[in-house]
N, C-alpha and C. Protein backbone atom coordinates (compact mmCIF):
# COMPACT_ATOMS: atom_id res chain seq x y z
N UNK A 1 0.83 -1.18 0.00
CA UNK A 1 0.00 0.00 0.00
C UNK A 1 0.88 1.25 0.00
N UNK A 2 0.47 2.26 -1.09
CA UNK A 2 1.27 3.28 -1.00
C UNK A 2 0.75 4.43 0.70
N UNK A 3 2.12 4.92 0.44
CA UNK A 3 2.03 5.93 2.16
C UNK A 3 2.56 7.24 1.12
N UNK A 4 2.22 8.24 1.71
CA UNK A 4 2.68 10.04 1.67
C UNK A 4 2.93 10.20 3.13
N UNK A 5 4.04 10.71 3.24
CA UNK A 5 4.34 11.62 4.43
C UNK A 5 3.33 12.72 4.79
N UNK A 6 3.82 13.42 5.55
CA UNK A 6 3.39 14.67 6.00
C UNK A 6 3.79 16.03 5.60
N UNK A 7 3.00 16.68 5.10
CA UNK A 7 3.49 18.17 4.68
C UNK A 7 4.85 18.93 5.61
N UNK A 8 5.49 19.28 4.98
CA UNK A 8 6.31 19.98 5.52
C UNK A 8 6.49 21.15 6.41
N UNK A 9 7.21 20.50 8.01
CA UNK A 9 7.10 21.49 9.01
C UNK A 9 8.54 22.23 9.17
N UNK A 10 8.09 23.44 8.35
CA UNK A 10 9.35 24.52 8.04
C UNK A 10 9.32 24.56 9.20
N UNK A 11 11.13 24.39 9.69
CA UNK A 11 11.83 25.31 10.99
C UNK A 11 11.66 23.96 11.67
N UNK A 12 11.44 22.90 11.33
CA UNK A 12 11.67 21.71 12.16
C UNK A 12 13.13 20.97 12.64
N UNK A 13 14.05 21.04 13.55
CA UNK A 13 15.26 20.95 13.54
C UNK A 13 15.61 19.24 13.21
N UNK A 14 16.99 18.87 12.56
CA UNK A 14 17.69 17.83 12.30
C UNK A 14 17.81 17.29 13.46
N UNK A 15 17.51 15.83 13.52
CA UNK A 15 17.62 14.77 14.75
C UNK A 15 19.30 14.56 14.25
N UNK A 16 19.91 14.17 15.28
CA UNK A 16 21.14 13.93 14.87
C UNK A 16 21.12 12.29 15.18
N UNK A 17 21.78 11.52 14.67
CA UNK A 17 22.07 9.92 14.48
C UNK A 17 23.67 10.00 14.69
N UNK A 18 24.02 8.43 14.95
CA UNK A 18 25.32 7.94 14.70
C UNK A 18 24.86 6.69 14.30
N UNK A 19 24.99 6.20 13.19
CA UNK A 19 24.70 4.93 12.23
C UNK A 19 26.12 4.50 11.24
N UNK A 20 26.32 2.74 11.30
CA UNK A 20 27.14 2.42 10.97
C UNK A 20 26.75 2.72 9.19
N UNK A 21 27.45 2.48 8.11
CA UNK A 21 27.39 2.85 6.66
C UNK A 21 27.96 1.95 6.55
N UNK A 22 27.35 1.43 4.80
CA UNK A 22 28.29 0.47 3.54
C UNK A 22 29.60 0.49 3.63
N UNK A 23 30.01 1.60 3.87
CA UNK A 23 31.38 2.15 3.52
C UNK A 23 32.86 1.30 4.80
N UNK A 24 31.62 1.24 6.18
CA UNK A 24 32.42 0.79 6.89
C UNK A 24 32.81 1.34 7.93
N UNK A 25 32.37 2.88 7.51
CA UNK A 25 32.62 3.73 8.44
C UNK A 25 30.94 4.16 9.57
N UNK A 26 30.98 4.88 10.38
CA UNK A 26 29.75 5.28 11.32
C UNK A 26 29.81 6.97 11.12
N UNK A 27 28.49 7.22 10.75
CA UNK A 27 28.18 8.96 10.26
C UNK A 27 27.14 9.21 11.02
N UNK A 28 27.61 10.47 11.84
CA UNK A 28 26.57 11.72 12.46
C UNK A 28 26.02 12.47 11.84
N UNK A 29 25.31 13.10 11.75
CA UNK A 29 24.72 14.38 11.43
C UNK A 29 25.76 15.44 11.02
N UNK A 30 26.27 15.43 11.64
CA UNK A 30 27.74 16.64 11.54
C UNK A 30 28.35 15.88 10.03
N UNK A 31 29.00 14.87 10.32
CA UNK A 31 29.45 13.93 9.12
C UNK A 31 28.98 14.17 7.78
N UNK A 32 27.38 14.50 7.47
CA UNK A 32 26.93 14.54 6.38
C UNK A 32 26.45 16.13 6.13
N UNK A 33 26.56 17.10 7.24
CA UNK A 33 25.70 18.38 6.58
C UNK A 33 26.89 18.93 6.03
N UNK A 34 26.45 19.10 4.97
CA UNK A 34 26.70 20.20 3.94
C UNK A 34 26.74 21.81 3.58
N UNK A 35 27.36 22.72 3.63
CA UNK A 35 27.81 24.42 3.62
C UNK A 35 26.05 24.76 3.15
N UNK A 36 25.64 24.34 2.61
CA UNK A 36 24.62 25.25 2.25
C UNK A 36 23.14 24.46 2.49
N UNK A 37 23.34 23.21 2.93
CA UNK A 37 21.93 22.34 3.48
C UNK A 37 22.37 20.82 3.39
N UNK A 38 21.42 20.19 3.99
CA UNK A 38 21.67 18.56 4.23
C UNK A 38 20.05 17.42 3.69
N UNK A 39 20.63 16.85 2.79
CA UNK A 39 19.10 16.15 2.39
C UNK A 39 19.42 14.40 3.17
N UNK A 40 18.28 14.01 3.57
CA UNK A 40 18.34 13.25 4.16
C UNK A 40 17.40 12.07 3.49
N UNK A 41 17.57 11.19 3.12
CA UNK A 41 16.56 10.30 2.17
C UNK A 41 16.51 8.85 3.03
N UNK A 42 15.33 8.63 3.23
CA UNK A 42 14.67 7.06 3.93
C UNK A 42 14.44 6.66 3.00
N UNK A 43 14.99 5.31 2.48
CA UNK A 43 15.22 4.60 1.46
C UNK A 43 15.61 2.80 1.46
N UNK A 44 15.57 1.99 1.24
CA UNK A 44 15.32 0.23 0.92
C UNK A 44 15.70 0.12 -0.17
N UNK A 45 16.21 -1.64 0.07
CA UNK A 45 16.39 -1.95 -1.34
C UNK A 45 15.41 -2.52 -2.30
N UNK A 46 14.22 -2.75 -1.69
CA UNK A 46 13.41 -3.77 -2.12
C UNK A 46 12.43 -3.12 -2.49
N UNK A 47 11.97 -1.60 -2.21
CA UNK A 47 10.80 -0.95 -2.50
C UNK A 47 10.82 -0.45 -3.88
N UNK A 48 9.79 -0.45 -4.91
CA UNK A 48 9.39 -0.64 -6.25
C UNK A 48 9.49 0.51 -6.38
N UNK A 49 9.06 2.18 -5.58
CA UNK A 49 9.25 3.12 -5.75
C UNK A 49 10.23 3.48 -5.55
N UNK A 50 11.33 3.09 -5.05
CA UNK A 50 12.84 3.15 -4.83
C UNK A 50 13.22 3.06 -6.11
N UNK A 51 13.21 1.75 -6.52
CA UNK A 51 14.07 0.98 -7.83
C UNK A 51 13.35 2.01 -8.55
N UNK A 52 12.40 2.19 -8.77
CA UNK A 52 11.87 3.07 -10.07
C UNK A 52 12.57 4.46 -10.81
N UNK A 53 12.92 4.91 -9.27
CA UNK A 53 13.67 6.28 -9.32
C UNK A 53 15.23 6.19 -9.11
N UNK A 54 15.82 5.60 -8.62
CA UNK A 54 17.48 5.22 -7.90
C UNK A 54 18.31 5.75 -8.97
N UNK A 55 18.37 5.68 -10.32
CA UNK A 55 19.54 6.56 -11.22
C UNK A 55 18.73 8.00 -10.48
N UNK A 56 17.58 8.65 -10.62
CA UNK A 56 17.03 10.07 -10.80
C UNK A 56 17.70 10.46 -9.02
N UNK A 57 17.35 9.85 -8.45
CA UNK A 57 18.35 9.89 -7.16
C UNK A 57 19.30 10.25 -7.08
N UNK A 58 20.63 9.67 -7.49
CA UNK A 58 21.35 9.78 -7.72
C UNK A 58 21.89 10.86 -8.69
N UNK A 59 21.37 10.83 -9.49
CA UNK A 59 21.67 12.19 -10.80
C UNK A 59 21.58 13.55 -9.50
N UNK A 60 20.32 13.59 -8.90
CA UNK A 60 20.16 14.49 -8.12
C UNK A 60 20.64 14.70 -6.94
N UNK A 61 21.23 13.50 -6.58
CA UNK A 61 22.60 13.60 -5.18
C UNK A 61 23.56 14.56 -5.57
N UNK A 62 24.08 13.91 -6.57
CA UNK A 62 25.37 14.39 -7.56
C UNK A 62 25.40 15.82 -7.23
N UNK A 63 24.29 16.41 -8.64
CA UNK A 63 24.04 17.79 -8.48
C UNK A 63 23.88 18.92 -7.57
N UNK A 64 23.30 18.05 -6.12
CA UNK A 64 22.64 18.60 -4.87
C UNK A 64 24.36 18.84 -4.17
N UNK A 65 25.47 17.83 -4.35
CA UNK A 65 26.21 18.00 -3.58
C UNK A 65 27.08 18.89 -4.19
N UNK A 66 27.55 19.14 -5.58
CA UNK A 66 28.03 19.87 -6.57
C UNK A 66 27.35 21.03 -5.90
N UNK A 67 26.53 21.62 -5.51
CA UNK A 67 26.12 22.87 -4.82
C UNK A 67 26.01 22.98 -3.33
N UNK A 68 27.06 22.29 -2.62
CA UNK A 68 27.15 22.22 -1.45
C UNK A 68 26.03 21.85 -0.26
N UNK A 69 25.12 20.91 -0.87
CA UNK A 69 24.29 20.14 -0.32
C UNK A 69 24.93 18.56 0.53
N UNK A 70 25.17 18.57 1.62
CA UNK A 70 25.61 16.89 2.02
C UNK A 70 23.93 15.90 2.11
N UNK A 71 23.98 15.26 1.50
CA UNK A 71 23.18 13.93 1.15
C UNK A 71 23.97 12.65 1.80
N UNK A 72 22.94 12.12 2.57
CA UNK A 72 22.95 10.40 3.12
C UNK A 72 21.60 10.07 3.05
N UNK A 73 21.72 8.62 3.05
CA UNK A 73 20.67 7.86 3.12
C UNK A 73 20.56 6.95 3.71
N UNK A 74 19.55 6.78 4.51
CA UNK A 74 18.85 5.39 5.73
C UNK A 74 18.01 4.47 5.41
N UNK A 75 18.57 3.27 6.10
CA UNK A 75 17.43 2.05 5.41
C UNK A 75 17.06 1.75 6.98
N UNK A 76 15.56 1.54 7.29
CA UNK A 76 15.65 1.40 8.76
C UNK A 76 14.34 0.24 8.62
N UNK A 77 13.97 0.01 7.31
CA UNK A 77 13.32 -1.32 7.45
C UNK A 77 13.94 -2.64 8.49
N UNK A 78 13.00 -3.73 8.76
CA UNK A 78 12.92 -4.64 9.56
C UNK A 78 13.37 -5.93 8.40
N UNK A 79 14.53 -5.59 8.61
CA UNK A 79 15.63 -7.05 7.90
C UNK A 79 14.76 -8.43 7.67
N UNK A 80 14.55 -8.58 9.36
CA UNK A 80 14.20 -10.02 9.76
C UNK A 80 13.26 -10.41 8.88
N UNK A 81 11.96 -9.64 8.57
CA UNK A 81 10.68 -9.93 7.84
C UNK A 81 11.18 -9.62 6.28
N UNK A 82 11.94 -8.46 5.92
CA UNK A 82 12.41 -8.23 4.60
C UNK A 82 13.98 -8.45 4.39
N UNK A 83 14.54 -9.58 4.19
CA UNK A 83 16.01 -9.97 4.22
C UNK A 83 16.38 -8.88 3.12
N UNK A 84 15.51 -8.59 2.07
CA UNK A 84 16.75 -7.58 0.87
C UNK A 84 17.08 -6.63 1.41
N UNK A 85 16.57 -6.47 2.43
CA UNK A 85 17.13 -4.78 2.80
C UNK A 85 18.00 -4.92 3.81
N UNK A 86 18.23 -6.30 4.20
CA UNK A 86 19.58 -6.64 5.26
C UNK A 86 20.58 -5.73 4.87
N UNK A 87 21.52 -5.66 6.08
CA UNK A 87 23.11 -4.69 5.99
C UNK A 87 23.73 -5.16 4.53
N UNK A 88 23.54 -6.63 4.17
CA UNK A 88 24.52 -7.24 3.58
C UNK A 88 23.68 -6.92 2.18
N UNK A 89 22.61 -6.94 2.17
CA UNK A 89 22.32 -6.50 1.08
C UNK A 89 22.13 -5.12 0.11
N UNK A 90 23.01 -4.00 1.89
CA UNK A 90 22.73 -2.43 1.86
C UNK A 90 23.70 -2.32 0.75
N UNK A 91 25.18 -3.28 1.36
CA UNK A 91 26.08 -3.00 1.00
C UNK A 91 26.17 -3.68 -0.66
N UNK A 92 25.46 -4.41 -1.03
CA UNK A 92 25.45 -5.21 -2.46
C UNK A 92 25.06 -3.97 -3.38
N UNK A 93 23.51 -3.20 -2.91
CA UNK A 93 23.51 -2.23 -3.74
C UNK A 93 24.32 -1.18 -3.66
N UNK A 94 24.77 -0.87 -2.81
CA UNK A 94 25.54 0.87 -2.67
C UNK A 94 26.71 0.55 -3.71
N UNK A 95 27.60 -1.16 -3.74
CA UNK A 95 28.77 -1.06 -4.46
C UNK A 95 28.21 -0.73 -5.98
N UNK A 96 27.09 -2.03 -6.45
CA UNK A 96 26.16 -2.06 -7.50
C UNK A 96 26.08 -0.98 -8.08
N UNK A 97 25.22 0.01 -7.22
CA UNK A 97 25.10 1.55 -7.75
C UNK A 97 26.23 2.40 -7.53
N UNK A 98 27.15 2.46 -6.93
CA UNK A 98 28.54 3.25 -7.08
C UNK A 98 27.51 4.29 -6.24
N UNK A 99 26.45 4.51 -5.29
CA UNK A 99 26.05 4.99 -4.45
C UNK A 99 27.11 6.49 -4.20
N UNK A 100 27.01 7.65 -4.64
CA UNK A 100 27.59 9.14 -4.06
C UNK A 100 27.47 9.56 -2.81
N UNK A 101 27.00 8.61 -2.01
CA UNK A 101 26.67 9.49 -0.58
C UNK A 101 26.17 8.27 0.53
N UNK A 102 26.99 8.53 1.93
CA UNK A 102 26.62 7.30 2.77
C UNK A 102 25.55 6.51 2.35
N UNK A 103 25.02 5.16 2.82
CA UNK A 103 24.04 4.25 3.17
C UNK A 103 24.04 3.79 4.63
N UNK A 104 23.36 4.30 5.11
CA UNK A 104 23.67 4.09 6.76
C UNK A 104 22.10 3.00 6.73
N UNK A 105 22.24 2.05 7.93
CA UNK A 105 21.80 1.49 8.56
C UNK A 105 21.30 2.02 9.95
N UNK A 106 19.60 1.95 10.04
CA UNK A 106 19.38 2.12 11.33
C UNK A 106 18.45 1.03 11.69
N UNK A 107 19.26 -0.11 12.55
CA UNK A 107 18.80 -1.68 12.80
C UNK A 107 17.62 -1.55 13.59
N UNK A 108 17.70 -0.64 14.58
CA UNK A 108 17.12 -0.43 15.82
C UNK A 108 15.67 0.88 15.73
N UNK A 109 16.23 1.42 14.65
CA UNK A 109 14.63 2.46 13.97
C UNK A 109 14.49 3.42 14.89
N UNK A 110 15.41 3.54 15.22
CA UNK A 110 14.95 4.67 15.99
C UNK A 110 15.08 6.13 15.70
N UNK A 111 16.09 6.17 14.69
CA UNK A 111 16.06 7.90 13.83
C UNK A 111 15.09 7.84 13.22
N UNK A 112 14.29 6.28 12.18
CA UNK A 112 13.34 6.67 11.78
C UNK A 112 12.55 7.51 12.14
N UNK A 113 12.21 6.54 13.65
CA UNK A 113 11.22 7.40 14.59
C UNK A 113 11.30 9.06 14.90
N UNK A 114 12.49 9.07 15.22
CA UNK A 114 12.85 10.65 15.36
C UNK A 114 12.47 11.88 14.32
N UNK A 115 12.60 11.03 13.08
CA UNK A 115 12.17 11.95 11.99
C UNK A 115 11.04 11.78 11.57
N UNK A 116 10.52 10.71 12.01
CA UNK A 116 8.80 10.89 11.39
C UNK A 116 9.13 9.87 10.19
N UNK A 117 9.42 8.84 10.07
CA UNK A 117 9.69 8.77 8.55
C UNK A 117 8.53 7.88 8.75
N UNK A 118 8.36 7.69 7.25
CA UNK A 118 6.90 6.96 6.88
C UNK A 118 6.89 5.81 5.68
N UNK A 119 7.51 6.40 5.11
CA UNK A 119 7.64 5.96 3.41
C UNK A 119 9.67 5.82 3.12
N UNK A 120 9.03 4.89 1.74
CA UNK A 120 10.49 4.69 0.83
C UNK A 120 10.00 4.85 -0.48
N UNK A 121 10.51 6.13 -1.12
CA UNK A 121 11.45 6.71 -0.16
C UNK A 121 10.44 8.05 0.39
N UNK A 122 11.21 9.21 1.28
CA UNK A 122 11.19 10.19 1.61
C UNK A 122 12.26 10.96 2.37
N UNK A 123 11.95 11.83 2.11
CA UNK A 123 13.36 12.71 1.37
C UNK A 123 13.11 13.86 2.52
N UNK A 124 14.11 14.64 3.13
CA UNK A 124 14.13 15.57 4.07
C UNK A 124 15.14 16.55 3.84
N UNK A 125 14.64 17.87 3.51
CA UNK A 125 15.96 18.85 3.34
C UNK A 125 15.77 20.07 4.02
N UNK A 126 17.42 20.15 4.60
CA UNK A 126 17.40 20.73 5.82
C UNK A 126 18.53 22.14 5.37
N UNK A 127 18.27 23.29 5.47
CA UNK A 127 18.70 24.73 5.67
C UNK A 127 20.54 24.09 5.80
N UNK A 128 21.21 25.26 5.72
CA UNK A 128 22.84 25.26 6.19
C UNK A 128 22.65 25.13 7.79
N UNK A 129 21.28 25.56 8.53
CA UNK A 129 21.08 25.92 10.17
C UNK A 129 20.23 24.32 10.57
N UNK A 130 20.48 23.10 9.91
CA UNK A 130 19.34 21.76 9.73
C UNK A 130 18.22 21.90 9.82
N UNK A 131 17.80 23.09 9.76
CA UNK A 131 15.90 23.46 10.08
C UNK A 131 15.44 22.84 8.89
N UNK A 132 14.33 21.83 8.48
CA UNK A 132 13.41 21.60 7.37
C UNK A 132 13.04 22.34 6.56
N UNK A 133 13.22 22.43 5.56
CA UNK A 133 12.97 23.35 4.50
C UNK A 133 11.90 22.45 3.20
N UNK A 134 12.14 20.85 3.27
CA UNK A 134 11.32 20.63 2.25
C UNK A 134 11.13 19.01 2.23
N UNK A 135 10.32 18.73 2.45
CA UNK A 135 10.12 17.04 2.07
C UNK A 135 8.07 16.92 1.23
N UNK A 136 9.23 16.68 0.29
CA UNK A 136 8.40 16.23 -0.78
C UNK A 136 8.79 15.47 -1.39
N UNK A 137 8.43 14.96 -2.81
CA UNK A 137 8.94 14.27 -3.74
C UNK A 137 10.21 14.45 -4.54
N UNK A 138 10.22 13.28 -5.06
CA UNK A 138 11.64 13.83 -6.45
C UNK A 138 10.87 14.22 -7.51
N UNK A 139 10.14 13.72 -7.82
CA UNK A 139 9.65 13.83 -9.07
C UNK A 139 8.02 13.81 -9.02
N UNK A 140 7.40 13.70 -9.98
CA UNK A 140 5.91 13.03 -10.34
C UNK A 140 6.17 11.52 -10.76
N UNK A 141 7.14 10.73 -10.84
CA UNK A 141 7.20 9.12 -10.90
C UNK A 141 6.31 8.62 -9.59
N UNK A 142 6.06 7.44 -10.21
CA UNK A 142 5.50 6.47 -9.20
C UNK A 142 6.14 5.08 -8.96
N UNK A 143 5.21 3.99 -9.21
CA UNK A 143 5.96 2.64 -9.28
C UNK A 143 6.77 2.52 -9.96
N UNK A 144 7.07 3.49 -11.06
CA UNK A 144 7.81 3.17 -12.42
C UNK A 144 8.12 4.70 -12.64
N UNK A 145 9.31 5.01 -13.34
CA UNK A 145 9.51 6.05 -13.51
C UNK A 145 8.84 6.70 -14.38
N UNK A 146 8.17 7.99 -14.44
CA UNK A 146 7.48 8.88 -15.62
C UNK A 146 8.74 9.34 -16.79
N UNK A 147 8.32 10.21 -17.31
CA UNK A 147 9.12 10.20 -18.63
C UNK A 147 10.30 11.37 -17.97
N UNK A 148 11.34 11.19 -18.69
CA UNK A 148 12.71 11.76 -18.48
C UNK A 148 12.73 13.44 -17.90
N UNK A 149 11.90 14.00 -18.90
CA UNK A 149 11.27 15.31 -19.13
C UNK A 149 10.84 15.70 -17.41
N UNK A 150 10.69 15.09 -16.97
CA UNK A 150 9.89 15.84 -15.42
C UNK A 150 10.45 16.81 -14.75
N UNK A 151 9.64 16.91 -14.03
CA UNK A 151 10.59 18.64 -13.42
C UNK A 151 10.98 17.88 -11.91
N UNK A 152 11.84 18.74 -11.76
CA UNK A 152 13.04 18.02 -10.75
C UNK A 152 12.55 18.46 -9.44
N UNK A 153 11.29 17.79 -9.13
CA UNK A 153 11.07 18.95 -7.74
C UNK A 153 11.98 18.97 -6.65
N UNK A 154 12.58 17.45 -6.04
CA UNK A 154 13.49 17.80 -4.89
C UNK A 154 14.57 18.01 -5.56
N UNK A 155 15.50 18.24 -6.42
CA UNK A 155 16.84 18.95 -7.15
C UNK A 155 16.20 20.39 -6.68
N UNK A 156 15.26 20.64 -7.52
CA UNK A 156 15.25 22.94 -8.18
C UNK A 156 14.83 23.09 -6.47
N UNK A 157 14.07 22.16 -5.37
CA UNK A 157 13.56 22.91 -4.18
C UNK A 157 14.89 22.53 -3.15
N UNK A 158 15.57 21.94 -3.53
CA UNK A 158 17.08 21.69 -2.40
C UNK A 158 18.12 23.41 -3.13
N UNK A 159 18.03 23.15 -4.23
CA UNK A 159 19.04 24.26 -5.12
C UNK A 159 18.07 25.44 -4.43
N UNK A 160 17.11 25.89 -4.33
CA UNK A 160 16.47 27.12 -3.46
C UNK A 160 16.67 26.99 -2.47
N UNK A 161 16.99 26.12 -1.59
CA UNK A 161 17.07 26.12 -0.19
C UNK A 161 18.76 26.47 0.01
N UNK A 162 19.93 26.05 -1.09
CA UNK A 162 21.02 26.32 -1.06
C UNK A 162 21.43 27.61 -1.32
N UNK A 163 20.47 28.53 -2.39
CA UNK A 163 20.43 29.71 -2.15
C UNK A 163 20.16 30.35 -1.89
N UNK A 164 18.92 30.08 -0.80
CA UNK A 164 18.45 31.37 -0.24
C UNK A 164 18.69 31.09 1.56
N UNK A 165 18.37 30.09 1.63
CA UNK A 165 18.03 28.80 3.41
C UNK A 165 16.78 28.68 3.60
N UNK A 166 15.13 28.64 2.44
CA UNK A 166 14.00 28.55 2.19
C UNK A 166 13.84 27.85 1.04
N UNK A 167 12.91 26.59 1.43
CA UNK A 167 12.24 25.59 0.77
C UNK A 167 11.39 26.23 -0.15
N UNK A 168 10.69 25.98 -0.88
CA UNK A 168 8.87 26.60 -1.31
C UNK A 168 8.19 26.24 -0.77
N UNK A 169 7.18 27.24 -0.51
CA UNK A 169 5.90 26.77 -0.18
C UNK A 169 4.76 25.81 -0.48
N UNK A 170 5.09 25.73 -1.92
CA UNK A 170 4.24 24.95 -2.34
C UNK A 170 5.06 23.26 -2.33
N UNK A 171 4.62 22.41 -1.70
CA UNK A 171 5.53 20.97 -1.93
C UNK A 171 4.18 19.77 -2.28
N UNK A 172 5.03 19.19 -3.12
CA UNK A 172 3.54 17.84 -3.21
C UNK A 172 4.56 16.72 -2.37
N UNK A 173 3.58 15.72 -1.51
CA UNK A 173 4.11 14.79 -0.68
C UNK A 173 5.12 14.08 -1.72
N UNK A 174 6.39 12.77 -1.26
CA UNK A 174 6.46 11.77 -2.08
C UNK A 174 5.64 10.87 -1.76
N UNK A 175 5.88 9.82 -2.22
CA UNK A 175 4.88 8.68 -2.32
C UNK A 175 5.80 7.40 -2.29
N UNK A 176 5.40 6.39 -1.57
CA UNK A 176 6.46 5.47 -1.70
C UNK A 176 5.88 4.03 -1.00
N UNK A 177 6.52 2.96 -0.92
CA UNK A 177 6.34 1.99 0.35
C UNK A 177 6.27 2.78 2.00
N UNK A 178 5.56 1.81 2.91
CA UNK A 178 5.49 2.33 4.30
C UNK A 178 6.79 1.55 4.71
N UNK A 179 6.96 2.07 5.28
CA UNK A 179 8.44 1.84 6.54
C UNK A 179 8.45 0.32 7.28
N UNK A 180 8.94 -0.76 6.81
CA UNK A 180 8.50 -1.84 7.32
C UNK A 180 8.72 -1.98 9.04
N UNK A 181 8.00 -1.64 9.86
CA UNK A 181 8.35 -1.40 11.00
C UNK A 181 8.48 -2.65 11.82
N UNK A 182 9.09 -3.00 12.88
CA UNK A 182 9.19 -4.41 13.53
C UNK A 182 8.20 -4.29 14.82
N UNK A 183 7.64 -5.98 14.85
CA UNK A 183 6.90 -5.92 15.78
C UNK A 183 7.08 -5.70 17.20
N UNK A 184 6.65 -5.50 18.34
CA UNK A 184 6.80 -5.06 19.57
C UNK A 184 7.31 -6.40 20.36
């Protein structure tokens, strides 16, 4: 079943994490923000709206960090019930995709929690000061990617937030898988 987040609560401050990464290494908050804002993406390997978009992701990491944006990404699904999104399988895709920006693991879900996350993916971008500036979508894609042509909503609304430290007002939710959460 598809999930949408929640409209965006400008001036909402960055939870800070320490989560181990693909890479091998363990990244804070500090670790990943970036001179002019920090995007933060809840993301799996196994979710259909993930795979659909993951080059457009990426194209838009690239670009986001090329303008002094720091980008990471969290998988905080429940392994046990969904093995693809195991550590071992974090690390199969990040090499796979030549991944631009951490893959952190959060086993225990608890930054999920901190941030509200809901969906895979959803995307969080935070001011040079980590205040929220924008979580919405990447695009108008869905299960499958729409045509090439789309307008870049989280690229052009991260690139406004890098030049001014304001999101837009206007944001449409993303849309994605729900957060496979573990039982109690």
């Amino acid at each position: 079943m598809a999930v949408s987040p929640p409209v965006c609560d400008f001036g909402w401050p960055a939870p800070d994490f320490s989560l181990p990464a693909t890479d091998g290494k363990t990244y804070r908050l500090s670790d990943v923000k970036g001179p002019n804002g920090t995007l933060i993406i809840f993301m799996c390997n196994h979710c259909p709206y993930v795979l659909a978009v993951l080059d457009r992701m990426l194209r838009d990491a690239k670009d986001l960090q090329a303008l002094g944006i720091g980008v990471a990404a969290i998988s905080a699904n429940d392994a046990g019930t969904y093995p693809a999104d195991s550590f071992d399988k974090m690390n199969e895709l990040a090499k796979a995709h030549r991944l631009p920006f951490p893959y952190l693991y959060d086993e225990s879900q608890r930054v999920a929690r901190a941030y509200n996350a809901c969906c895979t993916p959803d995307f969080f971008g935070f001011n040079s000061n980590l205040r929220l500036q924008y979580r919405g979508r990447l695009d108008a894609s869905r299960k499958s990617a729409g045509p090439a042509d789309l307008r870049r909503d989280l690229f052009e609304a991260m690139k406004q937030v890098a030049e001014t430290g304001r999101g837009p007002a206007e944001q449409i939710p993303s849309m994605g898988c729900s957060i496979k959460w573990k039982t109690a």
